[in-house]
Protein backbone atom coordinates (compact mmCIF):
# COMPACT_ATOMS: atom_id res chain seq x y z
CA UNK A 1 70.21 115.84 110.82
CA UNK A 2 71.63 115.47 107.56
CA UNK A 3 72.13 112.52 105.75
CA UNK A 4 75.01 110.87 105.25
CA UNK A 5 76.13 108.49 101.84
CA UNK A 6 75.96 105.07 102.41
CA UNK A 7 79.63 104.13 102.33
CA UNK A 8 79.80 105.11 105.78
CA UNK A 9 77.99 102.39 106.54
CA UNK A 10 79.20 99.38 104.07
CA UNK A 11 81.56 98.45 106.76
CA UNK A 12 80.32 97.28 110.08
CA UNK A 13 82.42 96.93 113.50
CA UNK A 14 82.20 93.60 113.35
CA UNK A 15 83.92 93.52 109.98
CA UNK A 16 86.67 96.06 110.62
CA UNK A 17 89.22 93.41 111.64
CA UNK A 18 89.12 92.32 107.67
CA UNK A 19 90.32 96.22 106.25
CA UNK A 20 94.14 95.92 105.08
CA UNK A 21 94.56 98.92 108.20
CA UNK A 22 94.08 96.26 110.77
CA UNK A 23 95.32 93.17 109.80
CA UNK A 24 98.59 91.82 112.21
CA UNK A 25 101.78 91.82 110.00
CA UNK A 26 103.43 88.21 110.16
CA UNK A 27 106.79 90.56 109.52
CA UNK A 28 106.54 91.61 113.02
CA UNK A 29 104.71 89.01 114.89
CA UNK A 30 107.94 88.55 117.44
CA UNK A 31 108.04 92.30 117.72
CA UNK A 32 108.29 92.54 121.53
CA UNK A 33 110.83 89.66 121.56
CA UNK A 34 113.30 91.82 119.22
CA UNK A 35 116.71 94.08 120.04
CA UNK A 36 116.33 97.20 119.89
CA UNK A 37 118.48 97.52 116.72
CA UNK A 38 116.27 94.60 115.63
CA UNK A 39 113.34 96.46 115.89
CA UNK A 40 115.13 100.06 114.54
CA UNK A 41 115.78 97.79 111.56
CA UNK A 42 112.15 96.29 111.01
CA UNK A 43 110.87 99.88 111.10
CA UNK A 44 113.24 101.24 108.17
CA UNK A 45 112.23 98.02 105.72
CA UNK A 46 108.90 98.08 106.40
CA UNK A 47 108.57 101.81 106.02
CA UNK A 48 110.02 101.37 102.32
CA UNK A 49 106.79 100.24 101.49
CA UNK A 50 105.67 103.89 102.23
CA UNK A 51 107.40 105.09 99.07
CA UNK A 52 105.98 102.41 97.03
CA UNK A 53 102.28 103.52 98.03
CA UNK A 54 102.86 107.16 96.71
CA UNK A 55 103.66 105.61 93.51
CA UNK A 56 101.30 103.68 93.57
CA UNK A 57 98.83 106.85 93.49
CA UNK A 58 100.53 108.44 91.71
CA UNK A 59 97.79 109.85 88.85
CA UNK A 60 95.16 110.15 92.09
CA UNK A 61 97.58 112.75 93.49
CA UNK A 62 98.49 114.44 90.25
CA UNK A 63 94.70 114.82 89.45
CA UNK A 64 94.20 116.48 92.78
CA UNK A 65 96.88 118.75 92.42
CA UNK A 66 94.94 119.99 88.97
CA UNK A 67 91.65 119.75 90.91
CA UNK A 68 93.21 122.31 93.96
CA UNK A 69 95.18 124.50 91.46
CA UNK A 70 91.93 125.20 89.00
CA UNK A 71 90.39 125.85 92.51
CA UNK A 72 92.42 128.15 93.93
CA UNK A 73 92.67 129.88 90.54
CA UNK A 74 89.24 130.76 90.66
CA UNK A 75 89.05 132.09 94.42
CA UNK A 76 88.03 128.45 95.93
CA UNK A 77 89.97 126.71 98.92
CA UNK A 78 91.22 124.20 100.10
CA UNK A 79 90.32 121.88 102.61
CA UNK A 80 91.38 118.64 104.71
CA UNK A 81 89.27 117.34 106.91
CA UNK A 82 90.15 113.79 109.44
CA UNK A 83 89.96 113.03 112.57
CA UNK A 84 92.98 111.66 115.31
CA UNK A 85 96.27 111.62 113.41
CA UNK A 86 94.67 111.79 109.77
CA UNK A 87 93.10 114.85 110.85
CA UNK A 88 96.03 116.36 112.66
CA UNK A 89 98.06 115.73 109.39
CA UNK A 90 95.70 117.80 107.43
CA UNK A 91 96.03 120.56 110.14
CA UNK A 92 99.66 120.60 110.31
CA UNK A 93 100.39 120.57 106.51
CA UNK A 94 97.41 123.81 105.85
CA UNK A 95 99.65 125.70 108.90
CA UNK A 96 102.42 125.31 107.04
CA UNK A 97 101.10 126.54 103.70
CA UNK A 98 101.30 130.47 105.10
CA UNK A 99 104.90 130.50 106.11
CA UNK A 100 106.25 128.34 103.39
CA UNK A 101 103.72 130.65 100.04
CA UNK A 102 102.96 133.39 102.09
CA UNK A 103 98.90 132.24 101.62
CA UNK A 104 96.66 134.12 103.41
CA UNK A 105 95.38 131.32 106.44
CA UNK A 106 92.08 130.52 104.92
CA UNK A 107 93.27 129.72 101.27
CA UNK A 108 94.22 126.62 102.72
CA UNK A 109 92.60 124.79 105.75
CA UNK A 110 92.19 121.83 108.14
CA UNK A 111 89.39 120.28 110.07
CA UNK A 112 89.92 117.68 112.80
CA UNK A 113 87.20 116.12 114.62
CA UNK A 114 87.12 117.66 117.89
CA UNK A 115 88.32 120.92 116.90
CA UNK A 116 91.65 122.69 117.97
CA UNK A 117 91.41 120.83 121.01
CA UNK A 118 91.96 117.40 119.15
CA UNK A 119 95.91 118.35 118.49
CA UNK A 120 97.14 117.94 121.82
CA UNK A 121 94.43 115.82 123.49
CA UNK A 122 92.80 112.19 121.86
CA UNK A 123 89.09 112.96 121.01
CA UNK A 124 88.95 110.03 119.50
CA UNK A 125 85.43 109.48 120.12
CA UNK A 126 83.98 112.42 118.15
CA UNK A 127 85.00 110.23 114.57
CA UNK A 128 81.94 108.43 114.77
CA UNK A 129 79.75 111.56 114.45
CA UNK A 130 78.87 111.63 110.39
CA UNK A 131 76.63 115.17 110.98
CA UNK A 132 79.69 116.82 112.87
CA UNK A 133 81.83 116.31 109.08
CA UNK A 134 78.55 117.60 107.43
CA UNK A 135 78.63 120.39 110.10
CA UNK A 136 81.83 121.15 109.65
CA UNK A 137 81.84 122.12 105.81
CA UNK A 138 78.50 123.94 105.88
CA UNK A 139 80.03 126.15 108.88
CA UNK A 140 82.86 127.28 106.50
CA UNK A 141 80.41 127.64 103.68
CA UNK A 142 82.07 125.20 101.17
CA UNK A 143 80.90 126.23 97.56
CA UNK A 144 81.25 124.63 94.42
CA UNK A 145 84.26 126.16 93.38
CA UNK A 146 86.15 124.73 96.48
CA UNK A 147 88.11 121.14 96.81
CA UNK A 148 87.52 118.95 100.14
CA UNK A 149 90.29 116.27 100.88
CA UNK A 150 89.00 113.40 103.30
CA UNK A 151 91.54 112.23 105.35
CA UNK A 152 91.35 108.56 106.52
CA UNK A 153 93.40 105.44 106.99
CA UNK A 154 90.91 103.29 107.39
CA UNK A 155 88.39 104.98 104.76
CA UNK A 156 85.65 104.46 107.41
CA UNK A 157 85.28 107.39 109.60
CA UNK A 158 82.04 109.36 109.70
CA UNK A 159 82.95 112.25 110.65
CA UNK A 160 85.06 112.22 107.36
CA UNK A 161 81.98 110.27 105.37
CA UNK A 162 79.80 113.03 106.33
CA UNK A 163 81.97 115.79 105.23
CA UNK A 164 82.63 114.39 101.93
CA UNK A 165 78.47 113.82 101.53
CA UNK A 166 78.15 117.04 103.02
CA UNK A 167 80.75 118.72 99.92
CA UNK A 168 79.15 116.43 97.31
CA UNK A 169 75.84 118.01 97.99
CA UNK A 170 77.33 121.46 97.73
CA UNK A 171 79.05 120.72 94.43
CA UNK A 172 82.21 121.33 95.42
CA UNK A 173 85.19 119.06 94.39
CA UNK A 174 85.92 115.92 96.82
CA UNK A 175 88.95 113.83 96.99
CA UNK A 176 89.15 110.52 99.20
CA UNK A 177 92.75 109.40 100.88
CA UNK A 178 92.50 106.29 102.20
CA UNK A 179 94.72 103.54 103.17
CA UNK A 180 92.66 100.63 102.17
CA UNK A 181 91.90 99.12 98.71
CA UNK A 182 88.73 100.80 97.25
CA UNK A 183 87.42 97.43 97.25
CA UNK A 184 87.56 97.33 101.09
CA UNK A 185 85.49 100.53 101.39
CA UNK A 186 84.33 101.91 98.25
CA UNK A 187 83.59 106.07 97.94
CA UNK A 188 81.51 108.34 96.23
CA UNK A 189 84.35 111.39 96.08
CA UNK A 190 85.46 112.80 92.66
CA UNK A 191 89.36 111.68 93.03
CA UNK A 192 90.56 108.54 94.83
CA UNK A 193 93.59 108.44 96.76
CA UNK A 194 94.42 105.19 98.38
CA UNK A 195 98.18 104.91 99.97
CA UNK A 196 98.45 100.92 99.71
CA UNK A 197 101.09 100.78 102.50
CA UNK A 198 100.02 97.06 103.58
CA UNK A 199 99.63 96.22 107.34
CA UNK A 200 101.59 98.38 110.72
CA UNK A 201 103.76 96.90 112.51
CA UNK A 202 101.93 97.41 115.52
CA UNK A 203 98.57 96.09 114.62
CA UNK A 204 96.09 98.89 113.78
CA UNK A 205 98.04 102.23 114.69
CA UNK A 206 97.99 103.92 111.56
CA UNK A 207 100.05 106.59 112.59
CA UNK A 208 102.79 104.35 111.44
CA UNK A 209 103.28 103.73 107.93
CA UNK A 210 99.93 104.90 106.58
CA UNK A 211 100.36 108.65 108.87
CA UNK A 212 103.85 108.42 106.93
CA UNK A 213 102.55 108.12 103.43
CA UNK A 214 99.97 110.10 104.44
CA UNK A 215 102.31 112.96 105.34
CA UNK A 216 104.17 112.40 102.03
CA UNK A 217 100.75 112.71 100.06
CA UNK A 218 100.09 115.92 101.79
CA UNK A 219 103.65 117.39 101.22
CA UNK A 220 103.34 116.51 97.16
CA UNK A 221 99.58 117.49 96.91
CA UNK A 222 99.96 121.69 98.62
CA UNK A 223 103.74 122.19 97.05
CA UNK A 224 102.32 121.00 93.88
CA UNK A 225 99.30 123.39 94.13
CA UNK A 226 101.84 126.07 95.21
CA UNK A 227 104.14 125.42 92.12
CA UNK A 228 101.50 125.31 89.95
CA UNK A 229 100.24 128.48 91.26
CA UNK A 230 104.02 130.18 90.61
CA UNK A 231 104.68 130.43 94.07
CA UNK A 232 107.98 128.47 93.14
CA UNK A 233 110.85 129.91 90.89
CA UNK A 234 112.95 126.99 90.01
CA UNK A 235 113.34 124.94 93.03
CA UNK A 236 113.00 128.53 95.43
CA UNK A 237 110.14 129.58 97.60
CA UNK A 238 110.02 133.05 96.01
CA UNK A 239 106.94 133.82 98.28
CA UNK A 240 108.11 132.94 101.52
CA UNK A 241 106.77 134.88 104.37
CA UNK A 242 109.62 137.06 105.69
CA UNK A 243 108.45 136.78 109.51
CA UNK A 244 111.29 136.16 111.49
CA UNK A 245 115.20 136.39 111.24
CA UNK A 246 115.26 132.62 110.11
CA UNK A 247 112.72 133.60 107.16
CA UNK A 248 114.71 137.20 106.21
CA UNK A 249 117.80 135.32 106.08
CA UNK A 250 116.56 132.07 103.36
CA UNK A 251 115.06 135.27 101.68
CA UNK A 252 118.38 137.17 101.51
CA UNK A 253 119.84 133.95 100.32
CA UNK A 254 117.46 133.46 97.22
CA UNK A 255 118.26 136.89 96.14
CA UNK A 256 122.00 136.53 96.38
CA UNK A 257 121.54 133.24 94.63
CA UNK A 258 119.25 134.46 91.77
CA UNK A 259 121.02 137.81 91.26
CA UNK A 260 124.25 139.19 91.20
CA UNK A 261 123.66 141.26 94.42
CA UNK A 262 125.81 140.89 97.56
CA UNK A 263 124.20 140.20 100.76
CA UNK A 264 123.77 144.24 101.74
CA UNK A 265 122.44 145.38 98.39
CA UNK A 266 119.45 141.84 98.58
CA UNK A 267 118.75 143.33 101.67
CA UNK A 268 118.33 146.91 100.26
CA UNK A 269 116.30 145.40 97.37
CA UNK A 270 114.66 143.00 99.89
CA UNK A 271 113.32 146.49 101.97
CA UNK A 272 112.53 148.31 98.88
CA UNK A 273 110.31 145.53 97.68
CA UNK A 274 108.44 145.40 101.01
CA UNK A 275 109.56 142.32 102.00
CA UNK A 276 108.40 140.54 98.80
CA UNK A 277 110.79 138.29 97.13
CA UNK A 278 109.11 137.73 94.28
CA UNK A 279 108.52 141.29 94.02
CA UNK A 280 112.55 141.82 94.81
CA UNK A 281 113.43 139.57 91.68
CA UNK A 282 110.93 141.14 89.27
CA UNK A 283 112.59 144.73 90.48
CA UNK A 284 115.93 143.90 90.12
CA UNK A 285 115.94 141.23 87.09
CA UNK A 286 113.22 143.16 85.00
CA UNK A 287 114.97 146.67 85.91
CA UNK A 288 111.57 147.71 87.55
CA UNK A 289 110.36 150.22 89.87
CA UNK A 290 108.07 148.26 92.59
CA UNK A 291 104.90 149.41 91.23
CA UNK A 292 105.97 148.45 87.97
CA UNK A 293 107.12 145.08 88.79
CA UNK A 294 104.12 144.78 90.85
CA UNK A 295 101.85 145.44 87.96
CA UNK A 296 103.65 143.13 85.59
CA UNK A 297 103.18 140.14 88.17
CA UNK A 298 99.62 141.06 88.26
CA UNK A 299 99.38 140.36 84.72
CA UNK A 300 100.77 137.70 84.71
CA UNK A 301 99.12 135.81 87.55
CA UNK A 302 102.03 135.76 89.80
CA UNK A 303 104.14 134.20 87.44
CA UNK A 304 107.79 135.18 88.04
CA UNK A 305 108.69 133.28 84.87
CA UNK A 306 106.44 134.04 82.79
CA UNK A 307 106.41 137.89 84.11
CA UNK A 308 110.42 138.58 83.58
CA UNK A 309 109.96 136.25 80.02
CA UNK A 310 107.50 138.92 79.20
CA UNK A 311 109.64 141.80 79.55
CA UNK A 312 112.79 140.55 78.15
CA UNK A 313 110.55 140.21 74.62
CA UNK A 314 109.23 143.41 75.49
């Protein structure tokens, strides 16, 4: 078996009941003697403290979106790995990386404990296996040029411990998202993320507040990489998969918006560029034929900005 860094053992069952994740919050000690509305209300202060975490990590979450960017750059991936509801939050946001940037599915991935299985069904029991994490990122052949993202509330899970060992030894680039202090559980990954959302409401189920500033972490962390990465014009997803009438109508939108075109000419340009977007814009706005526009994105790394700033000096 392969070994596994110590941190995954500094905290002992026994001891659990002291991490900030389980602790009973004296805000919502009556909570079963409460109104409904009473309780609606609780819920919507407490989560408030959701937004104060993310700030809180602010430069953790920046530095990761450098980390992932540099990565991907190079030809690396991405991964999240977790287990129960951390885990299923690293699936969900990689699934929605293809639609949204139009990435191919294994720029950007997920890893639950348990495997597919674990979305719709608790395996809760397979977190405790450290050599399944390990397992897990020599399977997909993590290399140095890749970034690993444990995904834990707590910060103690093996299965997440193991991986991050597992992509230490391997060189690539680790980051640690955790709910508790670092003082609570301490960890050997290259960035530190810890979403300081204080104690749930119901005692222990992180898929409260820490899933929710988990979630928001995730959201910042890939849209970030994608920006960075020029997958973004302005505030538009200019490589947005065009799979489905819902997706060829935002697309016909951000034409019309960006252009002068009406709705039937976008759609003209829209077929002409093979479905592209950012292909579309670079046509139409640097008065391109497609394989010229496609060979003056290429240069410029995908860069819609940088590829139509190009030509107008040109």
């Amino acid at each position: 078996m392969l070994p596994v860094t110590a941190n995954s053992s500094l905290v002992n069952p026994a001891d659990r009941g002291h991490l900030l994740t389980e602790q009973a919050n004296p805000r919502s000690a009556q909570l079963d003697r409460l109104s409904v509305l009473e309780l609606v209300d609780l819920f919507n202060r407490e989560d408030q403290h959701t937004l104060a975490a993310i700030a809180g990590a602010r430069e953790a979450i920046a530095a990761a979106i450098d980390a992932a960017t540099e990565s991907l750059r190079q030809g690396g991936r991405l991964f999240y790995v977790g287990a129960g509801t951390s885990g299923r939050l690293g699936v969900l946001d990689a699934a929605e990386c293809p639609p949204t940037f139009c990435t191919p599915p294994d720029l950007v991935q997920g890893i639950i404990a348990g495997g597919a299985g674990a979305l719709v069904k608790s395996s809760e029991g397979l977190e405790d296996i450290a050599e399944d994490g390990a397992a897990a990122i020599t399977e997909r052949n993590v290399q140095s040029h890749d970034v690993v993202v444990g995904i834990t509330a707590g910060g103690t899970t093996p299965y997440v411990q193991g991986a991050i060992a597992a992509a230490n030894r391997r060189g690539a680039t680790t980051a640690f998202m955790a709910c508790v202090p670092a003082d609570q559980v301490p960890t050997e990954a290259d960035i530190d993320i810890r979403l300081l959302v204080g104690p749930e409401l119901l005692a222990g189920s992180t898929r409260l507040k820490a899933g929710t500033a988990t979630k928001m972490a995730l959201n910042i962390l890939s849209t970030g990489v994608m920006v960075r990465l020029g997958k973004v014009y302005g505030n538009r997803m200019v490589d947005v998969a065009v799979t489905n009438t819902k997706l060829r109508d935002r697309a016909l939108r951000i034409l019309c918006d960006l252009t002068d075109l009406d709705r039937e000419a976008a759609a003209d340009l829209l077929d002409r560029s093979n479905q592209q977007v950012k292909l579309a814009l670079t046509m139409h706005l640097g008065n391109l034929d497609a394989q010229a526009a496609a060979e003056r994105l290429a240069q410029h790394q995908g860069q819609l900005r940088q590829a139509l700033a190009a030509g107008a000096e040109g």
